[in-house]
Protein backbone atom coordinates (compact mmCIF):
# COMPACT_ATOMS: atom_id res chain seq x y z
CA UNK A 1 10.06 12.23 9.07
CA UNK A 2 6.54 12.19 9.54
CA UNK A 3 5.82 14.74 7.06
CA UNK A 4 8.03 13.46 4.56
CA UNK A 5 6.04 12.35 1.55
CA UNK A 6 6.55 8.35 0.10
CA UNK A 7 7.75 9.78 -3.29
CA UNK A 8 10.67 11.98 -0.72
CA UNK A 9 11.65 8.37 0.96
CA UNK A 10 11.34 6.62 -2.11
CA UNK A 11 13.97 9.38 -3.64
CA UNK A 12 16.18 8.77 -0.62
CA UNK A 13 15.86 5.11 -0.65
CA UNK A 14 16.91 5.23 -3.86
CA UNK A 15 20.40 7.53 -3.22
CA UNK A 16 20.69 5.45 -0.29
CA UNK A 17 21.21 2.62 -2.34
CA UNK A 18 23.59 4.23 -4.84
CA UNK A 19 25.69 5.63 -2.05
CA UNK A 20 26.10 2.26 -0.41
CA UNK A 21 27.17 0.43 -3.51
CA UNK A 22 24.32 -2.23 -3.43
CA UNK A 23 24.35 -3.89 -6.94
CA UNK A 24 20.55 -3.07 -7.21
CA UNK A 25 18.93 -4.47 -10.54
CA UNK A 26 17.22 -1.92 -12.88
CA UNK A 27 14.25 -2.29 -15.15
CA UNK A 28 13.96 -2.54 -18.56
CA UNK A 29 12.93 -0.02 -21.03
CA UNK A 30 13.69 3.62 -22.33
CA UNK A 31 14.03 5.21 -18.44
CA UNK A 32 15.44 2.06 -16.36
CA UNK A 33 14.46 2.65 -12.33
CA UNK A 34 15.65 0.68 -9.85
CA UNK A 35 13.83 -2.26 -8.68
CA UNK A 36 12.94 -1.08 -5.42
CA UNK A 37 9.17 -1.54 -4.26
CA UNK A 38 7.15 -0.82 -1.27
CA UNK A 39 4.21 -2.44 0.65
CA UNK A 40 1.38 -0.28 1.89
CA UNK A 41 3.50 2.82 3.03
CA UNK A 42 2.73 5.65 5.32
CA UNK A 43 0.59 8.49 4.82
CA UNK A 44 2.00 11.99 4.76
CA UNK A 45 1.75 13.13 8.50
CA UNK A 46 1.91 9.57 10.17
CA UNK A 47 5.36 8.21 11.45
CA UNK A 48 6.23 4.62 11.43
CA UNK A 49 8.09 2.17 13.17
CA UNK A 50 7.48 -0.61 10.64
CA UNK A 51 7.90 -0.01 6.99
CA UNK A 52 8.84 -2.42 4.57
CA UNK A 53 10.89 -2.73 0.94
CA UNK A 54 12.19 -5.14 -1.27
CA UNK A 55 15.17 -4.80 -3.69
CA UNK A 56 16.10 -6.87 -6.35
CA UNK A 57 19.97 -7.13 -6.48
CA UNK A 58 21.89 -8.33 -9.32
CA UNK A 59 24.17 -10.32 -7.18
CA UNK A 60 24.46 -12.02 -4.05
CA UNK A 61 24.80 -10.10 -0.64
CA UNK A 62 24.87 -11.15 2.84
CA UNK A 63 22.16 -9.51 4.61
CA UNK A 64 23.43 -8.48 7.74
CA UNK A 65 26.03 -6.02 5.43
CA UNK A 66 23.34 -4.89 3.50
CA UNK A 67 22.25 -3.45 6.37
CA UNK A 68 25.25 -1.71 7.85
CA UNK A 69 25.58 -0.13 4.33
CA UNK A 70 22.34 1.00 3.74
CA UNK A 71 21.66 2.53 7.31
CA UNK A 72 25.13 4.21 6.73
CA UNK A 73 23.68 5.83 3.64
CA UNK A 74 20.13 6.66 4.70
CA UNK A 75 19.78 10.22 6.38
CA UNK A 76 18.70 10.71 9.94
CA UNK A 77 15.09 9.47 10.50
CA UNK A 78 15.21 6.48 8.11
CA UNK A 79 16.74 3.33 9.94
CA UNK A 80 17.50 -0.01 8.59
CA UNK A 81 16.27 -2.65 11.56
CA UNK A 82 16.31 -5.67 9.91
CA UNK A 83 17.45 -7.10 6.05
CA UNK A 84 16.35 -10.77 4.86
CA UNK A 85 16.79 -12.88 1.95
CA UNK A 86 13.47 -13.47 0.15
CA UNK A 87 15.09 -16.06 -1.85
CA UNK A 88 16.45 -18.51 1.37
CA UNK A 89 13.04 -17.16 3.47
CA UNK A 90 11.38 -19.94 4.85
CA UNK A 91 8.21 -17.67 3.80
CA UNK A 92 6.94 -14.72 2.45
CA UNK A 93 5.96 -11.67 4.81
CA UNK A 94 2.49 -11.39 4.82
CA UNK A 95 1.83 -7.63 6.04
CA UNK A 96 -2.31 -7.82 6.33
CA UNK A 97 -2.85 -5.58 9.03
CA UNK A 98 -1.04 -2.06 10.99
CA UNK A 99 -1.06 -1.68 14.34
CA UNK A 100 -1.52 2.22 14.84
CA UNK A 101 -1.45 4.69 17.49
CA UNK A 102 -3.12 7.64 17.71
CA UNK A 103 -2.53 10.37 19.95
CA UNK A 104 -5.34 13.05 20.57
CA UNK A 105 -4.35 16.20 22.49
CA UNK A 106 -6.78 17.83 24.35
CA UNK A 107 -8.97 14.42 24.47
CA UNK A 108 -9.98 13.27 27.85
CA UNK A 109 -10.15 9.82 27.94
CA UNK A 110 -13.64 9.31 28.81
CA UNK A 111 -14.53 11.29 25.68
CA UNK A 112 -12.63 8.62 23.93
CA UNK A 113 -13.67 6.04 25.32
CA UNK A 114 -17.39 7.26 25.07
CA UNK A 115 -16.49 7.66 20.70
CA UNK A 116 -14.72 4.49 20.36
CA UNK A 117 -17.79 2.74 22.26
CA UNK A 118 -19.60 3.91 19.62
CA UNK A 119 -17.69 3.38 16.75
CA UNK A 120 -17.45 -0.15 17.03
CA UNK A 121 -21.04 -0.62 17.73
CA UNK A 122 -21.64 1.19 14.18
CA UNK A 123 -22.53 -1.15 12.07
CA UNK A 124 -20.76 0.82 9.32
CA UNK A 125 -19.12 4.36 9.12
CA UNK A 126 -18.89 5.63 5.67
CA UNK A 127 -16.18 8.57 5.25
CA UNK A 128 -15.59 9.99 2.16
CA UNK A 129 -11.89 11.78 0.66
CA UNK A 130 -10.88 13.45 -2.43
CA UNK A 131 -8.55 11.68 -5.02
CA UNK A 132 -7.54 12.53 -8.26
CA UNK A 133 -10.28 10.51 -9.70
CA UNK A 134 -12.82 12.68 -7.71
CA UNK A 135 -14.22 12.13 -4.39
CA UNK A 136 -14.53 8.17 -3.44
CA UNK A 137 -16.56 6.59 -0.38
CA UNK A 138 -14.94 4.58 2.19
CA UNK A 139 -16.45 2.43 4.80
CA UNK A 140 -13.79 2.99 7.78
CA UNK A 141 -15.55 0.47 10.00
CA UNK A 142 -15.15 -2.44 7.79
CA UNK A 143 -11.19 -2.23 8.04
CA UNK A 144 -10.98 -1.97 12.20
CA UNK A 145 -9.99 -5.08 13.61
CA UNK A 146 -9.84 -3.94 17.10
CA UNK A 147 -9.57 -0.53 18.61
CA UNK A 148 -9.53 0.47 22.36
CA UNK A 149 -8.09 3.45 24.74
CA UNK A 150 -4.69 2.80 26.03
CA UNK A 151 -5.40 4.15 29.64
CA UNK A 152 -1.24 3.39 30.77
CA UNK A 153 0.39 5.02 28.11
CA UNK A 154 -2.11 8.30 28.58
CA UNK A 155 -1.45 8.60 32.28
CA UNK A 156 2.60 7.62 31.67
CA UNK A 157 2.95 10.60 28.97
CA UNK A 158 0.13 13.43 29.45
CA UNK A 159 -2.85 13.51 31.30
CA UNK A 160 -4.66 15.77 28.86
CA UNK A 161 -4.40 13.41 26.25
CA UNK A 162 -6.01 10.16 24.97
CA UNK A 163 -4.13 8.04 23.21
CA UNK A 164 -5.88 5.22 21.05
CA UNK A 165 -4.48 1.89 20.06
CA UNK A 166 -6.11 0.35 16.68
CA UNK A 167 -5.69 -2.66 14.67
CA UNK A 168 -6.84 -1.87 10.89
CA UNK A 169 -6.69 -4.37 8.28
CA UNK A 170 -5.10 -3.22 4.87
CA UNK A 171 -8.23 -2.93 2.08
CA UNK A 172 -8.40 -2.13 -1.45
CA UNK A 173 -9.22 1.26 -1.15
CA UNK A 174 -7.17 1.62 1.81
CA UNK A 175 -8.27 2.56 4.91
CA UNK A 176 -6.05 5.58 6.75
CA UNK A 177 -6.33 6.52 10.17
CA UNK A 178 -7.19 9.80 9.39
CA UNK A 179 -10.41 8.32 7.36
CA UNK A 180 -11.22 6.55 11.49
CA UNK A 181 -10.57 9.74 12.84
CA UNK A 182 -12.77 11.85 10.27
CA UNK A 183 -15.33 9.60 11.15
CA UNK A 184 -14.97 9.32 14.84
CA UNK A 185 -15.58 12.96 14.71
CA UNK A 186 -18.29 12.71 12.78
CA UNK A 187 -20.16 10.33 15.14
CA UNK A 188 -19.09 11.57 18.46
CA UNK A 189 -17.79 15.24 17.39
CA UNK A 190 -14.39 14.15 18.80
CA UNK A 191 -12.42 17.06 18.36
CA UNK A 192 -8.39 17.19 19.46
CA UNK A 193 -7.08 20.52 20.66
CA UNK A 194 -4.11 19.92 17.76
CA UNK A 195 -3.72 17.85 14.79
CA UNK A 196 -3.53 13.76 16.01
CA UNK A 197 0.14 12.27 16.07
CA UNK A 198 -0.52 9.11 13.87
CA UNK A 199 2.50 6.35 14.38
CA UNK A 200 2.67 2.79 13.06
CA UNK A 201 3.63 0.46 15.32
CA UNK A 202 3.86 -2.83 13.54
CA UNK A 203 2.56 -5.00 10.26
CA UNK A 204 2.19 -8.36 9.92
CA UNK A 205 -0.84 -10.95 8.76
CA UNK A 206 -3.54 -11.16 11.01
CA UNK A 207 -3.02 -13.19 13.88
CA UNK A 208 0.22 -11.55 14.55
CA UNK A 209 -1.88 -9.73 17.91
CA UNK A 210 -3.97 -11.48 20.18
CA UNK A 211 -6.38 -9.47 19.57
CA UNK A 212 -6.98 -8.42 16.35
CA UNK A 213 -10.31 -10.45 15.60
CA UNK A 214 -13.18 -8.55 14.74
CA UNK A 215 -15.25 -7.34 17.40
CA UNK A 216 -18.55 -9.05 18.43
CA UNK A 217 -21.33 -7.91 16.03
CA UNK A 218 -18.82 -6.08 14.25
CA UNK A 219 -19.87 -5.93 10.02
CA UNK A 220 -17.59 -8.35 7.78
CA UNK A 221 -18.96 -6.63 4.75
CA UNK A 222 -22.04 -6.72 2.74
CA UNK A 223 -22.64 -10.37 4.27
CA UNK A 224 -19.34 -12.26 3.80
CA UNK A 225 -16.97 -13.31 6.36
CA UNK A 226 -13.35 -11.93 6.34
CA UNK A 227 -12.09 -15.28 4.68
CA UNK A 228 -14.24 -15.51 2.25
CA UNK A 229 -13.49 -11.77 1.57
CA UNK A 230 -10.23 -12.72 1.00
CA UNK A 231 -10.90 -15.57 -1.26
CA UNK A 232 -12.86 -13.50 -3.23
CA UNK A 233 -10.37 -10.93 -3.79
CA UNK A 234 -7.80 -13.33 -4.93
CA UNK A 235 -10.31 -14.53 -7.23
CA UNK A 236 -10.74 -11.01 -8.72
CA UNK A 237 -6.90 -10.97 -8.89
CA UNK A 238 -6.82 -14.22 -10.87
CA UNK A 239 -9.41 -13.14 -13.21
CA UNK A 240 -7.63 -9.43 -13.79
CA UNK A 241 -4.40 -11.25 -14.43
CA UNK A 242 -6.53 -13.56 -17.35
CA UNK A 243 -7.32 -10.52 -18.64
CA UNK A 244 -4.53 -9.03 -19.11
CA UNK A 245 -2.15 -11.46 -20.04
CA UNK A 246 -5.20 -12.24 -22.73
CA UNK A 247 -4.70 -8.11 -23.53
CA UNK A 248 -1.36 -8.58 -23.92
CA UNK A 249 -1.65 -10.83 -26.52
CA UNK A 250 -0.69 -9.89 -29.99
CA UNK A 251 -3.81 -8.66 -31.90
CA UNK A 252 -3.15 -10.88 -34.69
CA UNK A 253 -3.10 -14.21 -32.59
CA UNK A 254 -6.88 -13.19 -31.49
CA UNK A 255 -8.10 -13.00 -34.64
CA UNK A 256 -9.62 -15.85 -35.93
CA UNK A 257 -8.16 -18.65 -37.49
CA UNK A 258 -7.96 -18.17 -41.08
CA UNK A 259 -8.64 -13.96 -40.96
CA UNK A 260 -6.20 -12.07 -42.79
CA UNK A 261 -4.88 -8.72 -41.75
CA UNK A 262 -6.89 -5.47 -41.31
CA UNK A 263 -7.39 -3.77 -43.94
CA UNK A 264 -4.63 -0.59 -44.09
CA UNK A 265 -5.27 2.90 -43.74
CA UNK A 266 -5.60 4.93 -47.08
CA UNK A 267 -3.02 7.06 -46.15
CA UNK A 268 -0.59 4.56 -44.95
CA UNK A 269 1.56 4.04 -48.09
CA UNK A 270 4.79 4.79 -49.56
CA UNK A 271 5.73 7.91 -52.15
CA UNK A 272 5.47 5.93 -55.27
CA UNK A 273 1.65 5.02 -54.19
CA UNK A 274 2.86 1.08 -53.44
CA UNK A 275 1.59 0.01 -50.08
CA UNK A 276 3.62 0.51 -46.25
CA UNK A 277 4.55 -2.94 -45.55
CA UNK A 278 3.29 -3.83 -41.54
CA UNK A 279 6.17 -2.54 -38.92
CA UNK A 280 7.08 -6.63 -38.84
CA UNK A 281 7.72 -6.98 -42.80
CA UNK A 282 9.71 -3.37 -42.16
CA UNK A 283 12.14 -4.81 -39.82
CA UNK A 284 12.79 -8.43 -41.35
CA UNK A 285 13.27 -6.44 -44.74
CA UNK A 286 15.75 -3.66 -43.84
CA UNK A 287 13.29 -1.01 -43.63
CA UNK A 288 14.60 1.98 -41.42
């Protein structure tokens, strides 16, 4: 399933829920989707053990069927661990940070222990990646909480192998592993034997591991500690939502008071040369 795309599980998701009769609601509008949304999922190429959806339902459903049905109906790969009620929730989820593993074949662990030194002592490591909106710079050291070599689990499963555990704190632009690993290579030309077996362990806010605060001397970002980060993006939210709620105003009810309408176009009028009433005046007036 790791190569499965989010659009593929979102497709499946979606027939999941159809096949298990959940009375899922459905948006409004001209091509109604189910209300079925997703919070920070997976990269293409990285597995997880800790994804997370919501779905609106129309009706009420006990939870623990919810999930016997909808694990019934999701293919192999895609398992159901856990279903709550958002509405009886004592309170919301707050899914701040992942908790990844990476797995480097062909890395001996003092190589990778030698990078990851290094990386954290950085006081920034700017990657870049190719979007559709052309290519856009990340700092990758800004979003590691924590990141260290997990010596027990590389001597349990393969000896030529280093395996890396990493707490990395979910950013707008997000931060992937593979933007850490691009830049561990670039610092300490780390280079696996094979392509890095990225897995998910866990989300959850931030003090959900012991050790997830930010590593002495570590950069908080352009001179701004991670709360006040925080605060400041939910002040950018706040003001965004102003805006467009003011956008979504009718045009009219901006104008000011007293203004009369715009003046029409000359070539909005009717046959016999008398002006096209306004779409409003059309629909209280029988217009078709």
């Amino acid at each position: 399933m790791r190569f499965a795309s989010h659009r593929d599980i979102a497709r499946a998701v979606e027939r999941g829920v159809r096949k298990a009769g959940l009375p899922v609601a459905y948006s409004a509008g001209f091509s109604p989707h189910p209300k079925i949304s997703y919070s920070g999922g997976a990269p293409t190429g990285a597995a997880s053990e800790a994804e997370y959806l919501e779905i609106a339902l129309t009706g009420s459903c006990e939870p623990g069927d919810v999930r016997l049905r909808l694990d019934a109906a999701l293919p192999a790969g895609i398992d159901v661990i856990e279903v709550t009620d958002l509405a009886v929730a004592s309170e919301a989820l707050r899914l701040e940070a992942s908790h990844w593993q990476v797995v480097l074949p062909g890395v001996a662990p003092a190589e990778a222990d030698r990078a990851v030194q290094a990386f954290l002592a950085a006081p920034e490591a700017e990657v870049e990646r190719l979007t559709s909106k052309g290519i856009r710079r990340l700092d990758a050291r800004a979003a590691v909480l924590s990141m260290e070599l997990d010596r027990r689990a590389a001597q349990e499963q393969d000896a030529g192998c280093a395996i890396l555990r990493m707490v990395v704190r979910h950013m707008t632009p997000a931060v992937r592993p593979d933007d850490i690993l691009v830049a561990l290579r670039r610092m300490s030309a780390l280079a696996p034997s094979s392509p890095p077996l990225v897995t998910r362990l866990a989300q959850g806010p931030l003090g959900l591991w012991g050790s997830v605060a930010p590593v002495e001397g570590a950069p908080q970002g352009h001179g701004e500690s991670a709360d006040q980060g925080q605060v400041k993006a939910t002040r950018l939210d706040a003001e965004s939502a102003d805006v467009l709620r003011a956008a979504s105003d009718g045009a009219y009810e901006l104008l000011p008071r007293g203004a009369g309408r715009p003046v029409m176009a000359a070539g909005a009028r009717e046959p016999d040369g008398r002006d096209r009433p306004h779409a409003r005046d059309r629909a209280n007036q029988g217009y078709t």
